[in-house]
Each structure stands twice: as C-alpha cells, then as structure tokens.
Protein backbone atom coordinates (compact mmCIF):
# COMPACT_ATOMS: atom_id res chain seq x y z
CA UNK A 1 -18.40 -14.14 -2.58
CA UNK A 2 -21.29 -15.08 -4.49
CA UNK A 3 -23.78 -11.77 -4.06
CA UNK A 4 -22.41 -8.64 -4.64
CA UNK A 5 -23.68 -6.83 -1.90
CA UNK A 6 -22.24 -3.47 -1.47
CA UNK A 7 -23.51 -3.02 2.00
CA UNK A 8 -21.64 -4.71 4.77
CA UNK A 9 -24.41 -5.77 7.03
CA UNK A 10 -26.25 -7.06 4.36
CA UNK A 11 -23.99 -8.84 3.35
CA UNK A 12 -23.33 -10.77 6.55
CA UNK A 13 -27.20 -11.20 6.35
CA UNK A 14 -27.10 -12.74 3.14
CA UNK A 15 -27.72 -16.51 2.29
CA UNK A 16 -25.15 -17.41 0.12
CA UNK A 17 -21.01 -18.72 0.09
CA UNK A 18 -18.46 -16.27 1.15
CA UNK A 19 -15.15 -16.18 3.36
CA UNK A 20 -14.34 -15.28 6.64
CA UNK A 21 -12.52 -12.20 6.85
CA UNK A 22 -11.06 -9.71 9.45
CA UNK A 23 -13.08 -6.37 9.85
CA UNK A 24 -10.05 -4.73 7.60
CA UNK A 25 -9.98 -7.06 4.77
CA UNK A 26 -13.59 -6.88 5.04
CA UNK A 27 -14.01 -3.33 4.10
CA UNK A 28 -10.77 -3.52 1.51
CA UNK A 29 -12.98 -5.78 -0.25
CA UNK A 30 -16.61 -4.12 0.17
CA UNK A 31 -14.32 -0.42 -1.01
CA UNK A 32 -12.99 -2.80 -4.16
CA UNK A 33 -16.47 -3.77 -4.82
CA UNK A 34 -18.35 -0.16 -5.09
CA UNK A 35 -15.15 1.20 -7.56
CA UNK A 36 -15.33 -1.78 -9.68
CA UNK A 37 -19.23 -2.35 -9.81
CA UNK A 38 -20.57 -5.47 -11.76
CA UNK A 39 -21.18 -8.99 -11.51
CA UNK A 40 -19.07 -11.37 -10.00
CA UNK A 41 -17.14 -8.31 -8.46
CA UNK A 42 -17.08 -9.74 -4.78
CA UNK A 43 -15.58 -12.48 -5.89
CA UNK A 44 -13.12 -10.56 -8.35
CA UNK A 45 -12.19 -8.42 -5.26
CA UNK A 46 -11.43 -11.57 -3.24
CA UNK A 47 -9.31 -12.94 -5.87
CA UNK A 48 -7.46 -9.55 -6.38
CA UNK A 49 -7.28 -9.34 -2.64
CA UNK A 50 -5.48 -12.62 -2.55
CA UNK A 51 -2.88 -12.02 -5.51
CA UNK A 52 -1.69 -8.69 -4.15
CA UNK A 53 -0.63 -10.44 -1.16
CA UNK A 54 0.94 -13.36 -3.24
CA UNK A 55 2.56 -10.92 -4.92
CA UNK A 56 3.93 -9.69 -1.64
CA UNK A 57 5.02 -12.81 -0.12
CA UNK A 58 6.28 -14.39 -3.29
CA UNK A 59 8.08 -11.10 -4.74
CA UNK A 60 11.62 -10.66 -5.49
CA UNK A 61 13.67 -11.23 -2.50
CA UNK A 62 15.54 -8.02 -0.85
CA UNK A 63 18.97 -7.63 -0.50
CA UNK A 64 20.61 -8.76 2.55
CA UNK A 65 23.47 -6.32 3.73
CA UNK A 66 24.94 -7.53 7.08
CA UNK A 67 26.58 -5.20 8.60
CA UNK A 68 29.32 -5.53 11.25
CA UNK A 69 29.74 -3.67 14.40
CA UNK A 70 32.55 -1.90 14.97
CA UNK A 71 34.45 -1.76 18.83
CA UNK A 72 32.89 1.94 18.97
CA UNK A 73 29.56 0.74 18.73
CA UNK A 74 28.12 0.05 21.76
C-alpha cells in the first residue's frame, strides 16, 4: 500500500508496506488502481476495498420470513 505500482509482479517485487491479499482481491485492487490513477491510490483502493465489504456485513439486516411446511410438502 505504499507504492502505487500498477503492475502486479512489480509490485510483489517492491520494497515497501503492503497487505496480504488473495489472488482476487489482489487484482480488484491493482483494476481500482489503473481507473483511479494518482498518489496514494493503492492505499485508497485498499481502504475502498475494505468499506464496501463493511458495508456488506454491517448493512441493513434482511427480512426473515419463516415459512411453514405444510402436510403436502414432502
């Protein structure tokens, strides 16, 4: 998170702090990085990254609708 390397492999090659991250969040965040170009953007990618998925986990809860089997349903 702290160089903006759009490459992947360079990236891993780079001296500098990051995160760990699965081969799919890896190139959600690289694909963040080259549409919103600038500094700071891996770690603005990273951070948006991580509030979508709050966002997710923490949203509004859904309905619960039990529903009852009848003796038909088998």
């Amino acid at each position: 998170t702290s160089t903006d390397l759009l490459d992947r492999a360079e990236c891993r090659r780079a001296n500098g702090d990051g995160m760990w991250l699965c081969s799919i969040c890896e190139e959600g965040v690289h694909r963040w990085m080259a549409a919103n170009p600038g500094e700071g953007s891996a770690q603005a990618a990273v951070d948006e990254m991580v509030q979508r998925l709050l966002n997710l986990i923490d949203g509004p809860p859904r309905k619960y609708r039990r529903q009852r089997r009848t003796d038909d349903t088998v």
